[in-house]
N, C-alpha and C. Protein backbone atom coordinates (compact mmCIF):
# COMPACT_ATOMS: atom_id res chain seq x y z
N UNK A 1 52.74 -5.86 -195.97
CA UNK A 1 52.01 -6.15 -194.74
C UNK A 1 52.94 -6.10 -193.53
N UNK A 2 53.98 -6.45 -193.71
CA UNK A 2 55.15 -6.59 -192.39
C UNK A 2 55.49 -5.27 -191.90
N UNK A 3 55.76 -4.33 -193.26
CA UNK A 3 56.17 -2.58 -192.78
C UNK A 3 54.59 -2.17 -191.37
N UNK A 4 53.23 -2.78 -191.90
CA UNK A 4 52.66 -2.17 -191.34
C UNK A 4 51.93 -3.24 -189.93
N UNK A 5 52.66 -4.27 -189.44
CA UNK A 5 52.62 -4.89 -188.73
C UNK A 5 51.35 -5.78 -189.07
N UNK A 6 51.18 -5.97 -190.30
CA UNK A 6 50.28 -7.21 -190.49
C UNK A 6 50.80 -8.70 -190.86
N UNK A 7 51.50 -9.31 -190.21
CA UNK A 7 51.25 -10.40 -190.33
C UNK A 7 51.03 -11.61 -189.68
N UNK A 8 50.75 -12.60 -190.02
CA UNK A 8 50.09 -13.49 -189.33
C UNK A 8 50.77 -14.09 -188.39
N UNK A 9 50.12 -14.13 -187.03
CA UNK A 9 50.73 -14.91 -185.86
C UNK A 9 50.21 -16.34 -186.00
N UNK A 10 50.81 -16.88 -185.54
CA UNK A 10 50.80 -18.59 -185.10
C UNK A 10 49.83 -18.23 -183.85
N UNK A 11 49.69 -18.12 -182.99
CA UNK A 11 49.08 -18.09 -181.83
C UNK A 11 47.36 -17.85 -182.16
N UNK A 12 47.06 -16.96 -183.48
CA UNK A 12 45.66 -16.96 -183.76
C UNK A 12 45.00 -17.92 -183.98
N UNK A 13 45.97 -18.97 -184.61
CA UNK A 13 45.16 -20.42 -184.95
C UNK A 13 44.74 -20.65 -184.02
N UNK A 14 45.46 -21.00 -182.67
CA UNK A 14 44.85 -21.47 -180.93
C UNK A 14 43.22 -20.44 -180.72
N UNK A 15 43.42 -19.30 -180.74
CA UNK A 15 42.99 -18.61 -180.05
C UNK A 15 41.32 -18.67 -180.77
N UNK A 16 41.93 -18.01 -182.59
CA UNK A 16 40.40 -18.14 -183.35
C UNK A 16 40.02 -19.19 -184.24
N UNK A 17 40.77 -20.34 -184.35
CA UNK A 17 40.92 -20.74 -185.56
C UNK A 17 40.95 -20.61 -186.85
N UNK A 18 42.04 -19.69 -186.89
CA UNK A 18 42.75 -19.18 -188.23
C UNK A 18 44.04 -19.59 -188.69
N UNK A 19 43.94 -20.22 -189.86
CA UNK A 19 45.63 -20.57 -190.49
C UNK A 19 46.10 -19.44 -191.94
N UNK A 20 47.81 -18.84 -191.88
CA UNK A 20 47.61 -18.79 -193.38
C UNK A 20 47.64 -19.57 -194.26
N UNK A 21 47.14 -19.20 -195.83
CA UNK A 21 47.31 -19.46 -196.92
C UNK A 21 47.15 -18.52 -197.28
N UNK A 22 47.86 -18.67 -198.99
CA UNK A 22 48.32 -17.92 -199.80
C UNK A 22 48.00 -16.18 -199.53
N UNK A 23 49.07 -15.98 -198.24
CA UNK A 23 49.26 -15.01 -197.53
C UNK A 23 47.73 -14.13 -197.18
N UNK A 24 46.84 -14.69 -197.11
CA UNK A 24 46.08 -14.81 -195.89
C UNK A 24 45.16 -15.24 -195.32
N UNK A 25 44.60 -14.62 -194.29
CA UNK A 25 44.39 -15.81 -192.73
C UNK A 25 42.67 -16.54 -193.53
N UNK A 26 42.52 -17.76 -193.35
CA UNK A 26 41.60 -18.41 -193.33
C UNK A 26 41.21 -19.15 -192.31
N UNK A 27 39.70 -19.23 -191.97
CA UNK A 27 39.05 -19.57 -191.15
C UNK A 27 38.87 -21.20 -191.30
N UNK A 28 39.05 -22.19 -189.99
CA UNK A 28 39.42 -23.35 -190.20
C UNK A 28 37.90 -24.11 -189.98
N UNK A 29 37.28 -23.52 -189.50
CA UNK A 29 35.53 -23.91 -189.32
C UNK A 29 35.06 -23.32 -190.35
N UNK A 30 35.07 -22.70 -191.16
CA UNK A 30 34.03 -21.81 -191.91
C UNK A 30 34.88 -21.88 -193.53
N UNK A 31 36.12 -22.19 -193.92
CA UNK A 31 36.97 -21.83 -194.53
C UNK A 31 36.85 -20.04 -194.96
N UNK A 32 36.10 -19.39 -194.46
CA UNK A 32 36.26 -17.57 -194.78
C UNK A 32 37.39 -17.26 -194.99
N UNK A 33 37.47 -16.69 -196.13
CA UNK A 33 39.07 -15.77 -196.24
C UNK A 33 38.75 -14.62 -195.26
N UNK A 34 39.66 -13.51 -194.30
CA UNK A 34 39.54 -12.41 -194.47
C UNK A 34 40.73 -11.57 -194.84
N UNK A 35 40.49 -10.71 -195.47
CA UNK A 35 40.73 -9.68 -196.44
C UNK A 35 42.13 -8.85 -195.57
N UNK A 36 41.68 -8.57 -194.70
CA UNK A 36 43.19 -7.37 -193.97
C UNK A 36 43.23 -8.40 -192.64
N UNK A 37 44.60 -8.65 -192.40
CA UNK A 37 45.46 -8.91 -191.40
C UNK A 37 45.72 -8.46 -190.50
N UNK A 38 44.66 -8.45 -189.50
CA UNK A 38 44.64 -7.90 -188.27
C UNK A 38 44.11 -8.69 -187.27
N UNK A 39 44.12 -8.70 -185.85
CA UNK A 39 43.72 -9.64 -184.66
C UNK A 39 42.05 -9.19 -185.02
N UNK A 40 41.75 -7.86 -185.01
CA UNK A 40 40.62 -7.49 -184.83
C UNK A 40 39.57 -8.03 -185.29
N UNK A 41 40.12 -8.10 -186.79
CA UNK A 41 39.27 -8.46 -187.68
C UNK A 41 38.86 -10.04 -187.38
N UNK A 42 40.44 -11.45 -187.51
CA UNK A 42 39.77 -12.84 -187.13
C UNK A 42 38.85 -12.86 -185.46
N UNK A 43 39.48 -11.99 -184.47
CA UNK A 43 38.48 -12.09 -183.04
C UNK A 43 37.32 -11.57 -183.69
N UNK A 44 36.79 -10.57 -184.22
CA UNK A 44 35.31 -10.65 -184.45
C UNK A 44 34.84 -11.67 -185.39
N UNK A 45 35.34 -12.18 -186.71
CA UNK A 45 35.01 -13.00 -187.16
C UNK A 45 34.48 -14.13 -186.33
N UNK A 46 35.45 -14.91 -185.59
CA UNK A 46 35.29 -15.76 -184.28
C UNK A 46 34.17 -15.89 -183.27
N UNK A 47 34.31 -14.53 -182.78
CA UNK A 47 33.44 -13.85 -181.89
C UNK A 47 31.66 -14.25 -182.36
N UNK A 48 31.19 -13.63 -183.43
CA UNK A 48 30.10 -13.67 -184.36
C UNK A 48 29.95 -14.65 -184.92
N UNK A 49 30.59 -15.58 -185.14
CA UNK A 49 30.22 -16.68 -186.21
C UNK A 49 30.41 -18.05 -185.78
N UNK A 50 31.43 -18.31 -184.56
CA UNK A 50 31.93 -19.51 -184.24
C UNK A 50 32.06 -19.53 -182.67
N UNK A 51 31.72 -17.95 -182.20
CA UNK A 51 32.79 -18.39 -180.18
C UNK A 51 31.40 -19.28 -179.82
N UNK A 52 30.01 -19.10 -179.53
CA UNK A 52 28.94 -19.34 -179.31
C UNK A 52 29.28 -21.02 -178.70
N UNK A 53 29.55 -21.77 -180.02
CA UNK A 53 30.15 -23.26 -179.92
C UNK A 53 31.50 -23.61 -179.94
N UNK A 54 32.74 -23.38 -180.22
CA UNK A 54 34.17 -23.28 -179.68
C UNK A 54 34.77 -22.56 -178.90
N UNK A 55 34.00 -21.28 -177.79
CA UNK A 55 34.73 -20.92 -176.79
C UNK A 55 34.89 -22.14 -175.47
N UNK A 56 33.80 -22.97 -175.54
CA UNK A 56 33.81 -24.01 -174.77
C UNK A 56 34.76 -24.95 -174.75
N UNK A 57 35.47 -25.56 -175.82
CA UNK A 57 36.39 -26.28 -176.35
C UNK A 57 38.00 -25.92 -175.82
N UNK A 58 38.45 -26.52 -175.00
CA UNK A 58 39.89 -25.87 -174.36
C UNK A 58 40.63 -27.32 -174.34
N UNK A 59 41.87 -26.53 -173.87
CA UNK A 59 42.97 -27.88 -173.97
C UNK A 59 43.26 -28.51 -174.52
N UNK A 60 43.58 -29.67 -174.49
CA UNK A 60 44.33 -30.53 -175.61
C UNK A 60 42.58 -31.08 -176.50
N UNK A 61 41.45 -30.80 -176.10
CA UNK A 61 40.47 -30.76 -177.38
C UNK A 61 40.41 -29.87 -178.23
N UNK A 62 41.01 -28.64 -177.73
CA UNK A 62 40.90 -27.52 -178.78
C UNK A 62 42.34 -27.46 -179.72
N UNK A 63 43.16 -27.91 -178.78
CA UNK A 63 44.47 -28.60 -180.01
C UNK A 63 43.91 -29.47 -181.07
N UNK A 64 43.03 -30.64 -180.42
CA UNK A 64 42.83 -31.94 -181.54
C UNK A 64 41.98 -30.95 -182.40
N UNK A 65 41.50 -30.56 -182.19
CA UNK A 65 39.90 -29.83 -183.11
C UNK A 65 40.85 -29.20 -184.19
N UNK A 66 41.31 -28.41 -183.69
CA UNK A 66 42.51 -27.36 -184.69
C UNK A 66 43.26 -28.63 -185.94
N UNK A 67 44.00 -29.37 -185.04
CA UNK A 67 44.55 -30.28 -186.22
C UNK A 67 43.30 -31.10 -187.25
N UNK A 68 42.14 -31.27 -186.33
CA UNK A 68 41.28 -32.41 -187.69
C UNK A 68 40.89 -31.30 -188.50
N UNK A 69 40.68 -30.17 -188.25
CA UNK A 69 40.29 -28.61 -189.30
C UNK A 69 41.31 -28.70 -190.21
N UNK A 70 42.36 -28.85 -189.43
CA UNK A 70 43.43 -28.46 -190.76
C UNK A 70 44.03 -29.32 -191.67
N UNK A 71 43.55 -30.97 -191.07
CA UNK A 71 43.35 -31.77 -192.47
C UNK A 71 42.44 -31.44 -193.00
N UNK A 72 41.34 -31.39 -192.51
CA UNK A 72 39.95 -31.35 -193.82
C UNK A 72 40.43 -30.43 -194.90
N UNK A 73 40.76 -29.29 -194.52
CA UNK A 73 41.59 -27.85 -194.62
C UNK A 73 42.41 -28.15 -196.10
N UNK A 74 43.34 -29.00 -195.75
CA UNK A 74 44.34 -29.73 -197.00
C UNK A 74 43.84 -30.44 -197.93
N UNK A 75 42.66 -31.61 -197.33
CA UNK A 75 42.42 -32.09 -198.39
C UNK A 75 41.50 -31.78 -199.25
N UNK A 76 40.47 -30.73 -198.94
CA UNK A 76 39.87 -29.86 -199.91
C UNK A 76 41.09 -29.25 -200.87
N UNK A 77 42.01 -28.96 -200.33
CA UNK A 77 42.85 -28.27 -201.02
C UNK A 77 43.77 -29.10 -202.13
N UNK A 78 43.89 -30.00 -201.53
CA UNK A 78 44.30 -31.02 -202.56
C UNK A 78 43.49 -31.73 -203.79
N UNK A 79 42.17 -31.80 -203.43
CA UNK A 79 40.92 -32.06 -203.99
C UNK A 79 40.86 -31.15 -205.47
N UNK A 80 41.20 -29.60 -205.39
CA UNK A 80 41.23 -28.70 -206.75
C UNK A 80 42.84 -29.10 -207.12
N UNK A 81 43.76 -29.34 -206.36
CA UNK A 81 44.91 -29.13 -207.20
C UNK A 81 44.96 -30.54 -208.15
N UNK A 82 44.46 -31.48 -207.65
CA UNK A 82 43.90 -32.98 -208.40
C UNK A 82 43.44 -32.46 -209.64
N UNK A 83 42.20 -32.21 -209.47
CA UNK A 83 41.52 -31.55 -210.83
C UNK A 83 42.00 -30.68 -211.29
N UNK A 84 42.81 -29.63 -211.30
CA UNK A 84 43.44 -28.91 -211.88
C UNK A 84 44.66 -29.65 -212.65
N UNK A 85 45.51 -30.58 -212.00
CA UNK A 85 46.76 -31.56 -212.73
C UNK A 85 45.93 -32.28 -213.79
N UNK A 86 44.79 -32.91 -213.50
CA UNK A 86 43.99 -34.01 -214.23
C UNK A 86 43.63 -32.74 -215.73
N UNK A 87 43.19 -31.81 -215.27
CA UNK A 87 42.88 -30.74 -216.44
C UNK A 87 43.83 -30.62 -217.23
N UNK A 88 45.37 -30.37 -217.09
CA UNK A 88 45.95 -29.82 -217.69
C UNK A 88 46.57 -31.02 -218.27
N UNK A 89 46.88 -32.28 -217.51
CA UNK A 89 47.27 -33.56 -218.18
C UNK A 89 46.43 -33.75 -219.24
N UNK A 90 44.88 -33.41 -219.51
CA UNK A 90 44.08 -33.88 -220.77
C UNK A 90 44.56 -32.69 -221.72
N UNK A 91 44.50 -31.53 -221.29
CA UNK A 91 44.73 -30.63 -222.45
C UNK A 91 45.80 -30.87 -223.26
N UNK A 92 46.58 -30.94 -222.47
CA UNK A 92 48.31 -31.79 -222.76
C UNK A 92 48.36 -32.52 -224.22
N UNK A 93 47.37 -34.08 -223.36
CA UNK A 93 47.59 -34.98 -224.43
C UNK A 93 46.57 -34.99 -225.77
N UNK A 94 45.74 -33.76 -225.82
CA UNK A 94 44.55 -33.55 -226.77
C UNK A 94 46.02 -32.78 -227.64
N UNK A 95 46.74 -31.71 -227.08
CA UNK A 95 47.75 -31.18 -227.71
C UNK A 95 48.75 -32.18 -228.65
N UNK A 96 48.98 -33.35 -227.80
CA UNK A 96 50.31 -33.61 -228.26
C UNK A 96 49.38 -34.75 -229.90
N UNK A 97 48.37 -35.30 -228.94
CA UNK A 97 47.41 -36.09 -230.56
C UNK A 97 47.30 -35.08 -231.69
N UNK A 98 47.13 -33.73 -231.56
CA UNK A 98 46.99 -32.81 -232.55
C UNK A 98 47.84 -32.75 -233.12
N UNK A 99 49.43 -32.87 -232.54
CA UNK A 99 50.07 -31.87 -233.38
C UNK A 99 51.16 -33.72 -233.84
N UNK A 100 50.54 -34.55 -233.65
CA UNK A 100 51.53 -35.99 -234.38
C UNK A 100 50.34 -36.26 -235.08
């Protein structure tokens, strides 16, 4: 992505509310992945789906807005990696009863 000038700016979060993960951009209102790394693509996403009610939002509200997105953001995200540890801790100990 870098040879072909795709990657993610910091400045899109301000602009569309987009952060990366696992190399790429997600939408912080909508959680949408999109697919290719380009301005074009998160400004229309934005544009169509979200400017309507957050082009209004400026200044240090559109800072706060950005940060409470990007907790919710984490703790969904933390929410599967929970259940995923909790999963593999049972498989674990179903393993270790089996094999004593």
């Amino acid at each position: 992505m870098d040879i072909e000038s795709r990657s993610f700016r910091d400045i899109w979060t301000d602009m569309y509310f987009f952060v990366e993960y696992n190399s790429y951009p997600v939408c912080l209102i909508c959680q949408e992945k999109v697919s290719v790394v380009k301005e074009y693509n998160l400004r229309r996403h934005y544009d169509t789906k979200h400017g309507d009610i957050y082009s209004g939002v400026l200044g240090q509200s559109r800072k706060d807005k950005i940060e409470d997105l990007k907790k919710n953001l984490a703790k969904q995200q933390n929410v599967f990696k929970t259940i995923t540890r909790q999963s593999v801790s049972a498989v674990e100990d179903q393993a270790m009863q089996f094999l004593t």
